[in-house]
Protein backbone atom coordinates (compact mmCIF):
# COMPACT_ATOMS: atom_id res chain seq x y z
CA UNK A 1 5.66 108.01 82.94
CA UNK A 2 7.40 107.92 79.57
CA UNK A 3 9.11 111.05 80.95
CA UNK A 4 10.91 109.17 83.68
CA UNK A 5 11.30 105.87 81.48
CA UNK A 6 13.63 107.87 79.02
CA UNK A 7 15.03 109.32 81.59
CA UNK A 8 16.17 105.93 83.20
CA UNK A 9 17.02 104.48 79.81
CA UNK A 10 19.35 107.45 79.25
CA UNK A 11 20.65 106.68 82.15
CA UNK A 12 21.71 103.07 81.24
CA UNK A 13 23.16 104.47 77.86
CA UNK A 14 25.36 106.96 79.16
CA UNK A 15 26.69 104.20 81.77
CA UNK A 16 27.05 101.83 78.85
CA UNK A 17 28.70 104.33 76.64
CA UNK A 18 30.90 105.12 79.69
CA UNK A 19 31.73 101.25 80.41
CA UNK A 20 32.87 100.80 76.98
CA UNK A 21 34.99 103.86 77.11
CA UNK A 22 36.55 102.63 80.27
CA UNK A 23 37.24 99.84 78.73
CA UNK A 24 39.26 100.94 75.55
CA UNK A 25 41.01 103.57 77.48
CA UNK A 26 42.21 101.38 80.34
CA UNK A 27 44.36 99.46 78.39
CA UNK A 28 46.04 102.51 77.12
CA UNK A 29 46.57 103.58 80.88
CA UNK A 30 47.97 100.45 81.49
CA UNK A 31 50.50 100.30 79.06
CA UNK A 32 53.84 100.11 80.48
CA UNK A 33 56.58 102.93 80.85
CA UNK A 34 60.33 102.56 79.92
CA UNK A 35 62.78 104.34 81.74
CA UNK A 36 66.33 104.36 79.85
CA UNK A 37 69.63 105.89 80.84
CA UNK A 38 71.89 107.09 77.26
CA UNK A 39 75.75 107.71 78.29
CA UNK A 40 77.81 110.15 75.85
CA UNK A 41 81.44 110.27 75.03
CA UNK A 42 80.99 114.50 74.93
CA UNK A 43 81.11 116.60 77.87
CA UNK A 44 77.49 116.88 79.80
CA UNK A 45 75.05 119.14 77.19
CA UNK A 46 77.95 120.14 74.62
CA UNK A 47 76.26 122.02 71.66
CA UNK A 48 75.72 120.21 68.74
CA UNK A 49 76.62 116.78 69.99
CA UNK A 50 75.76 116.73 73.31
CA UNK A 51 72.93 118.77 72.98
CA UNK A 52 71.81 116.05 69.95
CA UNK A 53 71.69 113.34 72.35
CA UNK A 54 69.82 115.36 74.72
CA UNK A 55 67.00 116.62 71.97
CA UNK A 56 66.79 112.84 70.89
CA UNK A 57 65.36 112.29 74.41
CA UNK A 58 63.23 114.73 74.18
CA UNK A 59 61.73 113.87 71.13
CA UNK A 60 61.17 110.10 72.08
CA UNK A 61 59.61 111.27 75.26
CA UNK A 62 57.25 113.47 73.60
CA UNK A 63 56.37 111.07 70.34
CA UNK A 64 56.27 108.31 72.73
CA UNK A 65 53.58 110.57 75.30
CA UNK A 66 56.26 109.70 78.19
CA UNK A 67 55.85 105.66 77.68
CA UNK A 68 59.80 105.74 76.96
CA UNK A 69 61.87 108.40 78.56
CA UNK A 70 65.85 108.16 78.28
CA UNK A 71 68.12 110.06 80.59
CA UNK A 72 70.91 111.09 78.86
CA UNK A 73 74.80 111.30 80.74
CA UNK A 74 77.75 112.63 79.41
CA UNK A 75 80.69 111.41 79.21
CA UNK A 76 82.26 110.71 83.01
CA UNK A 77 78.75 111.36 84.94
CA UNK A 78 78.25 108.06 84.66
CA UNK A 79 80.79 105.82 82.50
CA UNK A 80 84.37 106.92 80.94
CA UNK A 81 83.42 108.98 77.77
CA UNK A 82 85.33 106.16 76.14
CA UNK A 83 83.44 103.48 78.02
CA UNK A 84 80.30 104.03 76.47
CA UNK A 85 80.28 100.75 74.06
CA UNK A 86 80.95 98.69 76.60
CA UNK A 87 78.22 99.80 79.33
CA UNK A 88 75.82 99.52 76.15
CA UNK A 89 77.38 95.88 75.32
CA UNK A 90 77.12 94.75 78.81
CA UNK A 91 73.71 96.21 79.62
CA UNK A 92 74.77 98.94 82.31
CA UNK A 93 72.59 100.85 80.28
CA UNK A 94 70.10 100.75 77.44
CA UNK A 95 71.57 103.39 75.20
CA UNK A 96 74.85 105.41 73.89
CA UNK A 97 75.80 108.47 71.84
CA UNK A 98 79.25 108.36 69.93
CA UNK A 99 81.18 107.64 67.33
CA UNK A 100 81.98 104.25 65.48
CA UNK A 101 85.73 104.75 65.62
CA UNK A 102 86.22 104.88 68.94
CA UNK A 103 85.80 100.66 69.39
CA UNK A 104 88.46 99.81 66.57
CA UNK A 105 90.02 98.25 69.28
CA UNK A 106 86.97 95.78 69.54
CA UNK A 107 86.39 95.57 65.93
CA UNK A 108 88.45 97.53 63.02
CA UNK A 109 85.44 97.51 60.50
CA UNK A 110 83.28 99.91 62.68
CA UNK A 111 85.28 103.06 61.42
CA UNK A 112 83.87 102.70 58.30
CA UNK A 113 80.67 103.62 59.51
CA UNK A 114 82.07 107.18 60.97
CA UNK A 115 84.71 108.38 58.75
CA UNK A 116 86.96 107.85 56.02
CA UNK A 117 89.70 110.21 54.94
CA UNK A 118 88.79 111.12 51.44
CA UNK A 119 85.88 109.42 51.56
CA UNK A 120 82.07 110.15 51.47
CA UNK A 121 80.67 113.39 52.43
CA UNK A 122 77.55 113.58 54.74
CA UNK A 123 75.36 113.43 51.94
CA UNK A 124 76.97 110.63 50.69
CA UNK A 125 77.14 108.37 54.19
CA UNK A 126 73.75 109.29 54.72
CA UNK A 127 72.74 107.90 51.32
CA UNK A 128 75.62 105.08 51.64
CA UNK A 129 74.01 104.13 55.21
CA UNK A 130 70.31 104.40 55.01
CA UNK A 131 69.51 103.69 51.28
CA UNK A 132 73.20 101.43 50.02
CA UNK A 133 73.07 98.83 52.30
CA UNK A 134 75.53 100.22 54.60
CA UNK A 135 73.16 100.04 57.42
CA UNK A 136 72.60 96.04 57.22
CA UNK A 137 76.75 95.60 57.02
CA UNK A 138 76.96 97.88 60.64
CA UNK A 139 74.23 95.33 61.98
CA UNK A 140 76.23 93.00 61.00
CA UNK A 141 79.31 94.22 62.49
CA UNK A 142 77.31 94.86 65.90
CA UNK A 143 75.74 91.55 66.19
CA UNK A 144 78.08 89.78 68.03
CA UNK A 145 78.23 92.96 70.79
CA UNK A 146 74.87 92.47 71.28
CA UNK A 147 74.23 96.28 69.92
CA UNK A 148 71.72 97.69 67.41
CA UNK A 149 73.27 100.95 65.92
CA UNK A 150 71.31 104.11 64.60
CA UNK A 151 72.51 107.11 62.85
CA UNK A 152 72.01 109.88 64.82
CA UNK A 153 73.96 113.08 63.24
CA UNK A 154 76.80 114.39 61.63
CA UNK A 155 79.34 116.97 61.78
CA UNK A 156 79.72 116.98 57.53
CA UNK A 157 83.30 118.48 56.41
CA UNK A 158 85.74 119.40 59.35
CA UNK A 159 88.39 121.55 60.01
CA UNK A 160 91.77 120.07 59.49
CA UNK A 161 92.84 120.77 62.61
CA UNK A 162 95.15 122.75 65.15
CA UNK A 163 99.03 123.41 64.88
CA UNK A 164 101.62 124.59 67.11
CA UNK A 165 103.50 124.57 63.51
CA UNK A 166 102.78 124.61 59.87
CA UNK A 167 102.71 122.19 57.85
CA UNK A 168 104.66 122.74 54.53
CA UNK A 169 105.71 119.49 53.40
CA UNK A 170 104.95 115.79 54.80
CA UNK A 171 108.31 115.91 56.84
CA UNK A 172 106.42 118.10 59.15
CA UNK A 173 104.16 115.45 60.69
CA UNK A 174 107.42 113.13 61.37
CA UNK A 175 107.65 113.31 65.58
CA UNK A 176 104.31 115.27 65.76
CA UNK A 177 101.72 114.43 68.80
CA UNK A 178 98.01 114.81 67.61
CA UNK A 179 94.91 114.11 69.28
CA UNK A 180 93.87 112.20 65.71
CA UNK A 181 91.21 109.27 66.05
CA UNK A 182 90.42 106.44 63.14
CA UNK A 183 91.49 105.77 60.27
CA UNK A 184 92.81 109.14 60.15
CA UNK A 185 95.06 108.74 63.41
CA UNK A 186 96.52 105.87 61.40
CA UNK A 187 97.45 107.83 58.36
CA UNK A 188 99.18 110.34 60.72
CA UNK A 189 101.44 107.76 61.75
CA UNK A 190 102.04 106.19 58.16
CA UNK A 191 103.35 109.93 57.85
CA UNK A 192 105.73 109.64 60.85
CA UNK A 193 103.13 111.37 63.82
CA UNK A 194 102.33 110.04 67.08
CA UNK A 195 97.98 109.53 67.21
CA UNK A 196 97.03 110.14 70.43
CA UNK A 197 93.41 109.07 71.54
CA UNK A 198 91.99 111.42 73.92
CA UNK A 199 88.20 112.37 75.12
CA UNK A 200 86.91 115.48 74.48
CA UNK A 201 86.52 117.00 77.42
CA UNK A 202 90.86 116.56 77.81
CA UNK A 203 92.09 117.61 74.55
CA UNK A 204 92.23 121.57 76.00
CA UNK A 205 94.59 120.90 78.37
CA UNK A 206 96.57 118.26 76.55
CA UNK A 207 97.32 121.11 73.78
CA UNK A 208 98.01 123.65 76.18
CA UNK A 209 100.41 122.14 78.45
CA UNK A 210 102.02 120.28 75.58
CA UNK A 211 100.98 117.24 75.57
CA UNK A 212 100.24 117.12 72.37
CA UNK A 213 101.80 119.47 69.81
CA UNK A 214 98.41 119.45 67.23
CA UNK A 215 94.60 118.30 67.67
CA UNK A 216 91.74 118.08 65.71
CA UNK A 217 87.85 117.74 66.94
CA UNK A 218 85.47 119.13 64.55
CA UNK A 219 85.03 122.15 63.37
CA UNK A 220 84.67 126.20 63.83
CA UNK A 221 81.43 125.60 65.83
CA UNK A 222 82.76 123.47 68.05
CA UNK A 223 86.69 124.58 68.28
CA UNK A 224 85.58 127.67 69.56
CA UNK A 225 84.00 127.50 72.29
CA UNK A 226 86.68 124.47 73.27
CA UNK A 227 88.87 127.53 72.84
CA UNK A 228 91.51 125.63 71.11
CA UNK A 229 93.18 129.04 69.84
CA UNK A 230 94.22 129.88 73.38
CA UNK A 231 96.75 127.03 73.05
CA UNK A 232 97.25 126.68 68.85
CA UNK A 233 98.65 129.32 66.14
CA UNK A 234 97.50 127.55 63.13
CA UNK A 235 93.91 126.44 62.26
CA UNK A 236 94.43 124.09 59.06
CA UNK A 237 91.68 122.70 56.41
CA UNK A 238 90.48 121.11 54.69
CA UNK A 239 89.12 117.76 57.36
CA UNK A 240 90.63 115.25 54.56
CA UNK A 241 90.75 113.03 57.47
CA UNK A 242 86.59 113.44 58.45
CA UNK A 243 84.78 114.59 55.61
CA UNK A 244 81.43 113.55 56.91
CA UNK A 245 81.84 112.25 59.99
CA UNK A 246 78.90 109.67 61.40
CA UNK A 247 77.52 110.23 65.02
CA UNK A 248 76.04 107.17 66.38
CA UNK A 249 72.85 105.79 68.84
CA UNK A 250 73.40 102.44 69.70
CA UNK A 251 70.61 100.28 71.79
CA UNK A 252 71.39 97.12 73.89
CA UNK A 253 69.88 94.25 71.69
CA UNK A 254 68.12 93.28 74.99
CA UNK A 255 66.75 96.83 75.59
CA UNK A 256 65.63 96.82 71.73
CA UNK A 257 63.90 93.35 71.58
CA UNK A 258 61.76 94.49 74.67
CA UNK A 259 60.11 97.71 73.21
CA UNK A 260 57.00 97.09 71.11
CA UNK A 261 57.01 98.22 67.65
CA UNK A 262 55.53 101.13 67.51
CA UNK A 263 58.12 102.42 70.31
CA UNK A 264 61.02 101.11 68.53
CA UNK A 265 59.69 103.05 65.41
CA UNK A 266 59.79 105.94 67.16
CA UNK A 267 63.32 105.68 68.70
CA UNK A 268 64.33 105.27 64.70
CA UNK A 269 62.20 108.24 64.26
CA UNK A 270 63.94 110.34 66.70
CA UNK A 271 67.44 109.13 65.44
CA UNK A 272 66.28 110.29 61.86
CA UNK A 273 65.55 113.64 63.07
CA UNK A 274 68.67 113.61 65.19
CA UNK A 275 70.62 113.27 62.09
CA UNK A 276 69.34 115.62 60.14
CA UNK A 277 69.11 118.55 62.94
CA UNK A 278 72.81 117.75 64.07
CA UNK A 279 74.34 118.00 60.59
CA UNK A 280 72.09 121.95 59.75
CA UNK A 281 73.44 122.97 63.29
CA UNK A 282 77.18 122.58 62.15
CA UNK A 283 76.42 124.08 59.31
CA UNK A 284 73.79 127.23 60.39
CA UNK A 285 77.08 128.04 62.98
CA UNK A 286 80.25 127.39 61.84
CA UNK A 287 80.94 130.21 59.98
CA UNK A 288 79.93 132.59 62.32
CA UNK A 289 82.26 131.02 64.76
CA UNK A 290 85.09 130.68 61.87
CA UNK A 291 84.53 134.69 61.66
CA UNK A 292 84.94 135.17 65.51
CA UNK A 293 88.21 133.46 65.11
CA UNK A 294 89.55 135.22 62.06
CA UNK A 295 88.11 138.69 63.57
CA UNK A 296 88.62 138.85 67.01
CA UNK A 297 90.98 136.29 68.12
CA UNK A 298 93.38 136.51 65.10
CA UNK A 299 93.87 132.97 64.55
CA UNK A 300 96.04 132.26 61.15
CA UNK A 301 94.09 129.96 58.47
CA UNK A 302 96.33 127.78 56.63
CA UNK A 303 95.69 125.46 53.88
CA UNK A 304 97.45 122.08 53.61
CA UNK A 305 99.60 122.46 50.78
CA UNK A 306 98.30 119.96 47.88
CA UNK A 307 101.56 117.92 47.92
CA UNK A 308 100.70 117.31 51.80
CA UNK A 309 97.51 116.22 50.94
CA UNK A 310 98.26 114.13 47.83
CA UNK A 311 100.60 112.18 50.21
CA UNK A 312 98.28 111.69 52.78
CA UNK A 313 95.57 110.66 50.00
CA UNK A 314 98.29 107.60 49.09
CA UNK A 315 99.15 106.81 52.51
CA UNK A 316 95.45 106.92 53.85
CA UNK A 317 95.03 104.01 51.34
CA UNK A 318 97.81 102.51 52.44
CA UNK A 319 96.45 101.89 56.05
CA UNK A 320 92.88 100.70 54.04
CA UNK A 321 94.69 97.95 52.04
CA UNK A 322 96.69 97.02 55.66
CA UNK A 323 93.79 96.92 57.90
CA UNK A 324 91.38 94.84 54.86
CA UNK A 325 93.87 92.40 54.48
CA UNK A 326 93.31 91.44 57.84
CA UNK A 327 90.30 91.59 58.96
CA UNK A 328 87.89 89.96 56.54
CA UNK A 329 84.85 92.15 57.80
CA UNK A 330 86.81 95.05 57.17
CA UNK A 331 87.18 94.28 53.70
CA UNK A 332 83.64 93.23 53.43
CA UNK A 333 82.46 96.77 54.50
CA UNK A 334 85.25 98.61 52.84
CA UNK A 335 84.63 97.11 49.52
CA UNK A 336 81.10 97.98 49.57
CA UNK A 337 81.68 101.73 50.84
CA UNK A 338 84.63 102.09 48.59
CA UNK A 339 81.49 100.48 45.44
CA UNK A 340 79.21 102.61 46.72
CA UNK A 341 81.51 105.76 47.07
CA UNK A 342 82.71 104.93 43.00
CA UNK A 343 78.84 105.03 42.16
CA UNK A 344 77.92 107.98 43.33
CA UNK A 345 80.96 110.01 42.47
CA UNK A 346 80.21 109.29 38.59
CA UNK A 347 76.72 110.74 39.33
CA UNK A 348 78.48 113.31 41.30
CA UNK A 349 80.42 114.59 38.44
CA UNK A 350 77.47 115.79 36.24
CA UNK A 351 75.76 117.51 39.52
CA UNK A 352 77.62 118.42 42.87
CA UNK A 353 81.07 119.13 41.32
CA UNK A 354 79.59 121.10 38.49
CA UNK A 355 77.41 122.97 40.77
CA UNK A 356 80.68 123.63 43.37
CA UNK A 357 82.83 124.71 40.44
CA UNK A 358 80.56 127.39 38.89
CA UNK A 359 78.21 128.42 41.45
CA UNK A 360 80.21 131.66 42.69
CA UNK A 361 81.22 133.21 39.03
């Protein structure tokens, strides 16, 4: 008798204790499932950038145990790789992967969040962005687009870029066709060039039918397997025009304001990563590419003379001062980069230049 009454009684417990289980995981099963799309300005899975936007998806699918899962599209599978602002702007989709100075057009203060010629470094527009207050001035700049941004990588110091002549004084950039974007297109033609705004995925065969007669993009990494000295002599540094070049996630504020918060920490969580992965893959590979094109394919390495870049130094603020007294955003955000920039380089001077200038004796 007792035998079967604990028997019974066990019974009831386990179907309790499996009620109450039902009940605190069904919720969890019920919780709902966000299916994105994320368009690119790069060319479909291009390493380093593309393949950043396509390891951010992963990672928010797996933090996020599949309740947000972003398809990522580059550039022309599903917008214009120059498009990808506006699709995010007007809600065609929920996310994009680029960078800020593509949409001066729109607004001329968002190309102070990606680069400025002889400006910060990555380490310095990572601090600048995510602990000087940069980050609240590019929400601000956003807000009326209806866009949230996010870092999501960097390329840190580029290459200078790619010549079908060298450059020995300034006179050589008066008449000369580069595939130059930002603020450092605009110095270009304060020098007498011709900026020419092209997507990645064209710049190839721009350069090698003569389009253009010069191009940057980013770096050794990257320039070589766009195989840029097929159609170019002279490989030129240093990037003066992109020393730490910003890539950027933007969200629809729609898209944004409908995740909970513990999904919308985790898309911030995956952008953090993002940025940090993007900017130790340029820099685990690009001087094993930079060897494959001194080694095997010959290409000559110039340096820009230091009169060149003096000049282009004055004239790139030059186009600053222009474009500030304009656009009073602009010289909202510029004055607090250029603040922030000052700050740091005093700091600078007892640590990273001292380190740079004896490390290798």
């Amino acid at each position: 008798m007792k035998r079967r009454k604990f028997i019974k009684n066990l019974g009831i417990g386990a179907a309790a204790a499996a009620t109450g289980l039902a009940t605190r995981v069904a919720p969890a099963r019920a919780q709902k499932k966000y299916n994105w799309k994320m368009v690119t300005t790069w060319p479909p899975h291009l390493p380093a950038l593309g393949e950043g936007a396509d390891l951010f998806a992963q990672w928010v699918s797996e933090m996020s145990n599949g309740r947000l899962n972003v398809t990522v599209y580059g550039g022309g599978e599903l917008v214009p790789p120059l498009g990808v602002f506006d699709a995010v702007t007007q809600g065609t989709v929920e996310m994009g992967h680029s960078a800020a100075y593509y949409w001066v057009g729109k607004t001329p203060a968002c190309q102070f969040f990606c680069a400025v010629p002889f400006g910060l470094n990555a380490q310095g527009m990572n601090a600048w962005i995510l602990n000087g207050g940069g980050m609240k001035l590019w929400e601000e700049v956003y807000a009326p687009f209806n866009v949230k941004p996010l870092l999501g990588g960097n390329s840190g110091v580029q290459a200078g870029g790619w010549f079908n002549k060298e450059i020995k004084t300034i006179d050589d950039y008066k008449g000369l066709k580069m595939r130059i974007p930002g603020l450092g297109g605009k110095v270009v033609a304060k020098a007498g060039g011709n900026a020419v705004l092209v997507a990645g995925g064209e710049i190839f065969t721009n350069l090698d039918r003569g389009v253009i007669d010069a191009t940057e993009w980013v770096g050794p990494y990257h320039d070589l397997k766009m195989g840029f000295y097929k159609a170019a002599k002279y490989y030129y540094w240093p990037g003066w025009h992109e020393p730490g070049t910003c890539i950027e996630i933007t969200v629809g504020k729609k898209a944004w304001d409908s995740l909970p918060k513990d999904l919308q920490a985790i898309v911030e969580a995956a952008a953090y990563k993002s940025n940090i992965w993007m900017l130790g893959e340029f820099e685990a590979k690009n001087n094993a590419a930079l060897q494959v094109l001194i080694n095997k394919h010959k290409v000559s390495i110039k340096q820009f003379p230091p009169s060149v870049l003096k000049v282009l130094k004055s004239y790139a603020k030059e186009v600053i001062e222009e474009i500030v007294s304009k656009d009073p955003m602009s010289k909202k955000v510029y004055e607090a980069f250029l603040k922030f920039q000052n700050d740091v380089g005093e700091w600078a001077k007892y640590t990273e230049e001292q380190y740079q200038t004896f490390k290798y004796l």
